[in-house]
PDB file of N, CA and C in Angstrom:
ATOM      1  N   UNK A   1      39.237  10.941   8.091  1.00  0.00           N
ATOM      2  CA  UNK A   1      38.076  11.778   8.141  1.00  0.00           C
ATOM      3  C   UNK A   1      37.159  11.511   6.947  1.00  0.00           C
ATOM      4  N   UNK A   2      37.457  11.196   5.917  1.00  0.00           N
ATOM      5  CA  UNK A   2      36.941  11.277   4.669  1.00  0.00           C
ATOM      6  C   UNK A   2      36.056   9.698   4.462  1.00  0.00           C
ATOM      7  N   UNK A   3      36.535   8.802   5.492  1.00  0.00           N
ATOM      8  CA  UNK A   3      36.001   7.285   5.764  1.00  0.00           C
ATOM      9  C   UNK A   3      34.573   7.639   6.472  1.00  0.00           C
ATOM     10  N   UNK A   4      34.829   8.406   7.548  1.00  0.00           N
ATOM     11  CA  UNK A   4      33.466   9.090   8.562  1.00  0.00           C
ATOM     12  C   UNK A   4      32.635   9.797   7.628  1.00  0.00           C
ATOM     13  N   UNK A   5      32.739  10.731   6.246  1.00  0.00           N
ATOM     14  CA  UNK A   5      31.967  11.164   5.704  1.00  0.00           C
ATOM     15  C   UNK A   5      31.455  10.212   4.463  1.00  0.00           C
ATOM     16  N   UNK A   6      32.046   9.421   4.011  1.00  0.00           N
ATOM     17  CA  UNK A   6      31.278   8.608   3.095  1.00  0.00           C
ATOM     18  C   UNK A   6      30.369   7.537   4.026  1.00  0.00           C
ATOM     19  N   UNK A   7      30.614   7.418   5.361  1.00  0.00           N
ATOM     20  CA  UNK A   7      29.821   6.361   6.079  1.00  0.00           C
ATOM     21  C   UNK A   7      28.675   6.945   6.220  1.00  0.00           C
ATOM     22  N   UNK A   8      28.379   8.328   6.563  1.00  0.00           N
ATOM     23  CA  UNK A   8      27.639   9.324   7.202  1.00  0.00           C
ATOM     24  C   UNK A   8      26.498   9.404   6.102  1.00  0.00           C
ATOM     25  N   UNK A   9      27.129   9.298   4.748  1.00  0.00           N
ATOM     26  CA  UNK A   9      26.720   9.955   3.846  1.00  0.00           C
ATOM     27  C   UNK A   9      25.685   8.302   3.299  1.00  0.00           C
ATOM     28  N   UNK A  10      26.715   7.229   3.467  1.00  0.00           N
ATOM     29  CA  UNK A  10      26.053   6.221   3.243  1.00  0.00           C
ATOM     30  C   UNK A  10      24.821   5.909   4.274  1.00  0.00           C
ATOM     31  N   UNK A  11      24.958   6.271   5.235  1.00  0.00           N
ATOM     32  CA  UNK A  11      23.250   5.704   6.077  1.00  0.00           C
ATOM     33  C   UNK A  11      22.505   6.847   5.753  1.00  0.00           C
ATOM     34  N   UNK A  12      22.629   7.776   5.371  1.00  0.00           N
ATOM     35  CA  UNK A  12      21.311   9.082   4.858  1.00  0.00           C
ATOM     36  C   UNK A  12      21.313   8.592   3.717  1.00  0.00           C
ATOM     37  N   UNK A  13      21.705   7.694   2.689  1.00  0.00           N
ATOM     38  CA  UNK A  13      21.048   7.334   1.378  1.00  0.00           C
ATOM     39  C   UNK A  13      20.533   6.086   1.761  1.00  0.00           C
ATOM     40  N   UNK A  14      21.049   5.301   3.056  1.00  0.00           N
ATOM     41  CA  UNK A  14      20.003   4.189   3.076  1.00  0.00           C
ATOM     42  C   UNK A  14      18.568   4.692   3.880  1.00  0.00           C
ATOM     43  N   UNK A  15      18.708   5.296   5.004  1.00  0.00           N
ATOM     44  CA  UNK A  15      17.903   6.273   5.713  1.00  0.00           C
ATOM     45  C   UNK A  15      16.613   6.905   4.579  1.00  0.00           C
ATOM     46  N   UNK A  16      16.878   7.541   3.616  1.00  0.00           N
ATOM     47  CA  UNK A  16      16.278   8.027   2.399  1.00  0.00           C
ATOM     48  C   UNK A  16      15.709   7.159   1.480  1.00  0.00           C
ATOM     49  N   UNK A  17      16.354   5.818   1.289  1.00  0.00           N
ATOM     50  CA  UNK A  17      15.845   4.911   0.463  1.00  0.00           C
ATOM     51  C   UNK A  17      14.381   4.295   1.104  1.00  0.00           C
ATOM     52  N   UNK A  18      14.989   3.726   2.934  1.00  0.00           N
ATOM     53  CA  UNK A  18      14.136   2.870   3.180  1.00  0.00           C
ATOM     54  C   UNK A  18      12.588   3.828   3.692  1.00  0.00           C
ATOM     55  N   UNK A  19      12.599   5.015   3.981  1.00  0.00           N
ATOM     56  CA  UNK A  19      11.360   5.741   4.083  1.00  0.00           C
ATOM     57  C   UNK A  19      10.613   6.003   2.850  1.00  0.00           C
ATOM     58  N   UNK A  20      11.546   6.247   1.180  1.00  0.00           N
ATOM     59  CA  UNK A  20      10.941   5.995  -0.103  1.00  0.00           C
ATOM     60  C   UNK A  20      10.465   4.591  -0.102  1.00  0.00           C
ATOM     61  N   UNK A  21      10.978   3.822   0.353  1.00  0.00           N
ATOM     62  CA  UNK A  21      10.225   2.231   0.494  1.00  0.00           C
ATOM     63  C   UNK A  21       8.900   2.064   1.547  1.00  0.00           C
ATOM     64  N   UNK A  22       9.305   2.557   2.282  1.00  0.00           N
ATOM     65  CA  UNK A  22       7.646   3.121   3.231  1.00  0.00           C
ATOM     66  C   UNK A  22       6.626   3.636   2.276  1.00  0.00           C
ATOM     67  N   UNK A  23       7.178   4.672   1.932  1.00  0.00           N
ATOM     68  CA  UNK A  23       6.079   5.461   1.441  1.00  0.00           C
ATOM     69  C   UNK A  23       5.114   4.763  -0.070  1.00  0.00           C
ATOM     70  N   UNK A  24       6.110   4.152  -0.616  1.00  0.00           N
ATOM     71  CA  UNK A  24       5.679   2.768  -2.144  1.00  0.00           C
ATOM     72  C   UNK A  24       4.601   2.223  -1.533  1.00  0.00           C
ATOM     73  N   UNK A  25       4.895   1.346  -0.204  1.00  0.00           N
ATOM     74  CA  UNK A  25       4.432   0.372   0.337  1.00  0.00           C
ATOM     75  C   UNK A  25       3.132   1.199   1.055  1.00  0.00           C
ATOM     76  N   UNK A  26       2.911   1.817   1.211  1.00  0.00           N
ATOM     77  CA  UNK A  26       1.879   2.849   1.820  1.00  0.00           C
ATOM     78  C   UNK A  26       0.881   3.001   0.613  1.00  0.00           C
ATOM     79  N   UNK A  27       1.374   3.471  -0.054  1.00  0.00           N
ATOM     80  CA  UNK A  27       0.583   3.844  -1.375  1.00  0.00           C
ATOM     81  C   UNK A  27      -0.277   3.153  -2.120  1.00  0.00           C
ATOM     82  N   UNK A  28       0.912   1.729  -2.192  1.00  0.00           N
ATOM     83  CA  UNK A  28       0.162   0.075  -2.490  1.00  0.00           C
ATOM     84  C   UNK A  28      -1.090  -0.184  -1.797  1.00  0.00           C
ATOM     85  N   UNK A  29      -1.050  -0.139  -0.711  1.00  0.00           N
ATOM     86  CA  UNK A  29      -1.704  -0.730   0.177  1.00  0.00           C
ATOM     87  C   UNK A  29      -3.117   0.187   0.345  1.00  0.00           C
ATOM     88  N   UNK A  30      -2.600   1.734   0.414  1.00  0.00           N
ATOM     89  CA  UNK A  30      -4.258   2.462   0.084  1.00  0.00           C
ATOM     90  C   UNK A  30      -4.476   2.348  -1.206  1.00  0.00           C
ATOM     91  N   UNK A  31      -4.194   2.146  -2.601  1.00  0.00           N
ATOM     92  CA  UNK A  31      -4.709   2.138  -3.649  1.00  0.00           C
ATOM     93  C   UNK A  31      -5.151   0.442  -3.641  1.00  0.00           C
ATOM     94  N   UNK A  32      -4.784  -0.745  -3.014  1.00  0.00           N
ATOM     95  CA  UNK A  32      -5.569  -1.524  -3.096  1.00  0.00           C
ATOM     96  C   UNK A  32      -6.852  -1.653  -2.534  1.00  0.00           C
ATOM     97  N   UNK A  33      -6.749  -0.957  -1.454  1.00  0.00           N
ATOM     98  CA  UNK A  33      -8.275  -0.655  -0.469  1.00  0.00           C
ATOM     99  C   UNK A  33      -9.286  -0.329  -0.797  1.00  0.00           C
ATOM    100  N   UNK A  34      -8.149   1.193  -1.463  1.00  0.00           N
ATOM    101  CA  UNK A  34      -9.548   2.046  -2.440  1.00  0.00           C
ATOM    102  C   UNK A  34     -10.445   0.842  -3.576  1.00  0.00           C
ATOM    103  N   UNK A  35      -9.187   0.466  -4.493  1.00  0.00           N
ATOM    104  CA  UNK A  35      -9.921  -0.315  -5.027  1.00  0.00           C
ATOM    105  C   UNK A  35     -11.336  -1.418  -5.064  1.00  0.00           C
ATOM    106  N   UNK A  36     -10.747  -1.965  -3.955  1.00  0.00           N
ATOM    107  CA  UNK A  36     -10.965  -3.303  -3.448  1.00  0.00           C
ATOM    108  C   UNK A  36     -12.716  -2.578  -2.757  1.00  0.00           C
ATOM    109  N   UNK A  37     -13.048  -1.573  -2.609  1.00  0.00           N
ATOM    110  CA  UNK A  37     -14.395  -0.729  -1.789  1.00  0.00           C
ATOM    111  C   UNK A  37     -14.592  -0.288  -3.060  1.00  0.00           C
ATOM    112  N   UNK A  38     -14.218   0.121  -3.982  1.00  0.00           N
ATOM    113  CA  UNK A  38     -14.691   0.792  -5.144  1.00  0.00           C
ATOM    114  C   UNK A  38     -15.238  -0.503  -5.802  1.00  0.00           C
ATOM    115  N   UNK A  39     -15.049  -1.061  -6.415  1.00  0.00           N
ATOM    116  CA  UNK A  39     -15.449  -2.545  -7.242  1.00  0.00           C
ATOM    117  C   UNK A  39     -16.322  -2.724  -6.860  1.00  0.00           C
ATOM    118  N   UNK A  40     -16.754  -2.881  -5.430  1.00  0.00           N
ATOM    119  CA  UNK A  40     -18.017  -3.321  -4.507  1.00  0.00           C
ATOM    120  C   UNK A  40     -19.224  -2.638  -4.865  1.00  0.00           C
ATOM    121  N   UNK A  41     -19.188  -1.028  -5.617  1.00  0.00           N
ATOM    122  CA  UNK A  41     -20.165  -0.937  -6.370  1.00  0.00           C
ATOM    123  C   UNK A  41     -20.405  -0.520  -7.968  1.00  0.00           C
ATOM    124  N   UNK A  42     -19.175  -1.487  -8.300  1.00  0.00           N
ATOM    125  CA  UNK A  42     -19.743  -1.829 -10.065  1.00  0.00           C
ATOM    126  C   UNK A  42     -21.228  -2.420  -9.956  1.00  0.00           C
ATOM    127  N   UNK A  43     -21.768  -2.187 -11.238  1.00  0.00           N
ATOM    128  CA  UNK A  43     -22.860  -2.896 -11.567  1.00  0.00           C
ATOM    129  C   UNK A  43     -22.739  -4.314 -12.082  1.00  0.00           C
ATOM    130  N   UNK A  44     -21.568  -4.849 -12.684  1.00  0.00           N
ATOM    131  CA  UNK A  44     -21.298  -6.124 -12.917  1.00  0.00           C
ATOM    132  C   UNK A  44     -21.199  -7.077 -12.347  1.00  0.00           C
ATOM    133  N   UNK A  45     -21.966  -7.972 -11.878  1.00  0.00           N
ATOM    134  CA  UNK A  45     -22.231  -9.056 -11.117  1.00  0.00           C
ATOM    135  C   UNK A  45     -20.935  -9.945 -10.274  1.00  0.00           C
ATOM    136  N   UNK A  46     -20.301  -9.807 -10.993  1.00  0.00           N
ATOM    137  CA  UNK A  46     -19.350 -10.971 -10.996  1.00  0.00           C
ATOM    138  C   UNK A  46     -17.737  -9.995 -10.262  1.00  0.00           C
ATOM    139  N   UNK A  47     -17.771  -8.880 -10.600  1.00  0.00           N
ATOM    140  CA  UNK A  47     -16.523  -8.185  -9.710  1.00  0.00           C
ATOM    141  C   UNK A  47     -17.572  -7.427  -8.508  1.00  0.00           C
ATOM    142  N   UNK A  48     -18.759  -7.346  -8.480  1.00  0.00           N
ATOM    143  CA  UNK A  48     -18.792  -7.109  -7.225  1.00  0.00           C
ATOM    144  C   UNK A  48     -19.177  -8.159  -6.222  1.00  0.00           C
ATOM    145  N   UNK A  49     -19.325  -9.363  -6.548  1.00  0.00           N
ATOM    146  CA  UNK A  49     -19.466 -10.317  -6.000  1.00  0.00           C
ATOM    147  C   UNK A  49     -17.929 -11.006  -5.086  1.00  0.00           C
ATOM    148  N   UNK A  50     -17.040 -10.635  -6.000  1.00  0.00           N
ATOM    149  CA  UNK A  50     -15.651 -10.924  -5.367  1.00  0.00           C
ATOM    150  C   UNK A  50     -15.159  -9.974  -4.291  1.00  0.00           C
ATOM    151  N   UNK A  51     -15.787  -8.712  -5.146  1.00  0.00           N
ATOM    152  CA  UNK A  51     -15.117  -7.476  -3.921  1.00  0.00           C
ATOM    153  C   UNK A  51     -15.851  -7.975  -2.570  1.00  0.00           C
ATOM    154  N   UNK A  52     -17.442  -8.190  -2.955  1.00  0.00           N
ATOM    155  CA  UNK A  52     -18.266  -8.198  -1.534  1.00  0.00           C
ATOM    156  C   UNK A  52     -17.421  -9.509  -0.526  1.00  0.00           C
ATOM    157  N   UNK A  53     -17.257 -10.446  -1.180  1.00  0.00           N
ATOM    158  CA  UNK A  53     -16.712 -11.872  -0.093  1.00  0.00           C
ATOM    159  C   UNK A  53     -15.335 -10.746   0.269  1.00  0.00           C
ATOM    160  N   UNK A  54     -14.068 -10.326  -0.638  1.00  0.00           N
ATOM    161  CA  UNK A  54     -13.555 -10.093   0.087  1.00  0.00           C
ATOM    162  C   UNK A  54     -13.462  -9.062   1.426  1.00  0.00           C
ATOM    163  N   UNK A  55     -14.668  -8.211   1.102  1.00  0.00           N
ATOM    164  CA  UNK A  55     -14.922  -7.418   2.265  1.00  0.00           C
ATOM    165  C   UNK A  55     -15.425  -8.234   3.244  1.00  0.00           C
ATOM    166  N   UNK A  56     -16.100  -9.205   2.934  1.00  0.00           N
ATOM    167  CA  UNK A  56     -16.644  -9.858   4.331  1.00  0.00           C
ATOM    168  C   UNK A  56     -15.711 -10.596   5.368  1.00  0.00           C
ATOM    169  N   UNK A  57     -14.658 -11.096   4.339  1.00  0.00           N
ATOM    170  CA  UNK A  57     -13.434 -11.787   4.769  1.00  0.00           C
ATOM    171  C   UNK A  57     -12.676 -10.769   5.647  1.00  0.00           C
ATOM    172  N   UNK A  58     -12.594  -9.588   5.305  1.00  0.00           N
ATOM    173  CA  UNK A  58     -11.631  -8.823   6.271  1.00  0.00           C
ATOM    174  C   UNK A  58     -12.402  -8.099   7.387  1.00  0.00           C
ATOM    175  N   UNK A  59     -13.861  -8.377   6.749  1.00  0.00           N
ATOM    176  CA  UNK A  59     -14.714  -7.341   8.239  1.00  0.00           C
ATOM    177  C   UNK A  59     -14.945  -6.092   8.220  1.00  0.00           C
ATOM    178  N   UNK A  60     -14.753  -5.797   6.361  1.00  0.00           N
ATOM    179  CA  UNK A  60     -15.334  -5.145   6.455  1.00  0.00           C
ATOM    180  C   UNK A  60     -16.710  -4.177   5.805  1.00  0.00           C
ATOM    181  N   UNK A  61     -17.411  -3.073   6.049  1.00  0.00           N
ATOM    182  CA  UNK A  61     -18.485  -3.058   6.294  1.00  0.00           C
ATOM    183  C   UNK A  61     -18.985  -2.629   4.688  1.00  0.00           C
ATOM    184  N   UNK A  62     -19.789  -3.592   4.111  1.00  0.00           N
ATOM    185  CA  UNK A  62     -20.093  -3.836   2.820  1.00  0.00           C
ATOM    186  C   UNK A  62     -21.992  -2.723   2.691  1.00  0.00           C
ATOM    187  N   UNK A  63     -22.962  -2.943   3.481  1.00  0.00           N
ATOM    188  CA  UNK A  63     -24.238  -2.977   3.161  1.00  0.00           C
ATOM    189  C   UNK A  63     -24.914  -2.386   4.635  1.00  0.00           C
TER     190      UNK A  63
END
């Protein structure tokens, strides 16, 4: 019995891990976005020039 509860116990800490790994990977991915649209209106020539190609590259809507 005690084999069935450490197994049980082991897929709810992997279960728990891999949705904390969702949620990292979620987070990444909107704080690069944000970024990546925010830069687009620095006044500095040269980072919004990168942000703008990469918005154009993904499609999306710059102007």
């Amino acid at each position: 019995m005690s084999a069935n509860l450490s197994s049980s116990s082991e897929r709810a800490a992997r279960s728990g891990s891999r949705a904390f790994s969702l949620l990292q990977q979620g987070a990444a991915v909107l704080f690069g976005v944000v970024v990546l649209y925010a830069v687009g209106f620095l006044p500095m020539s040269a980072a919004h020039n990168a942000a703008h190609d990469t918005r154009h590259a993904f499609v999306f809507p710059c102007h």
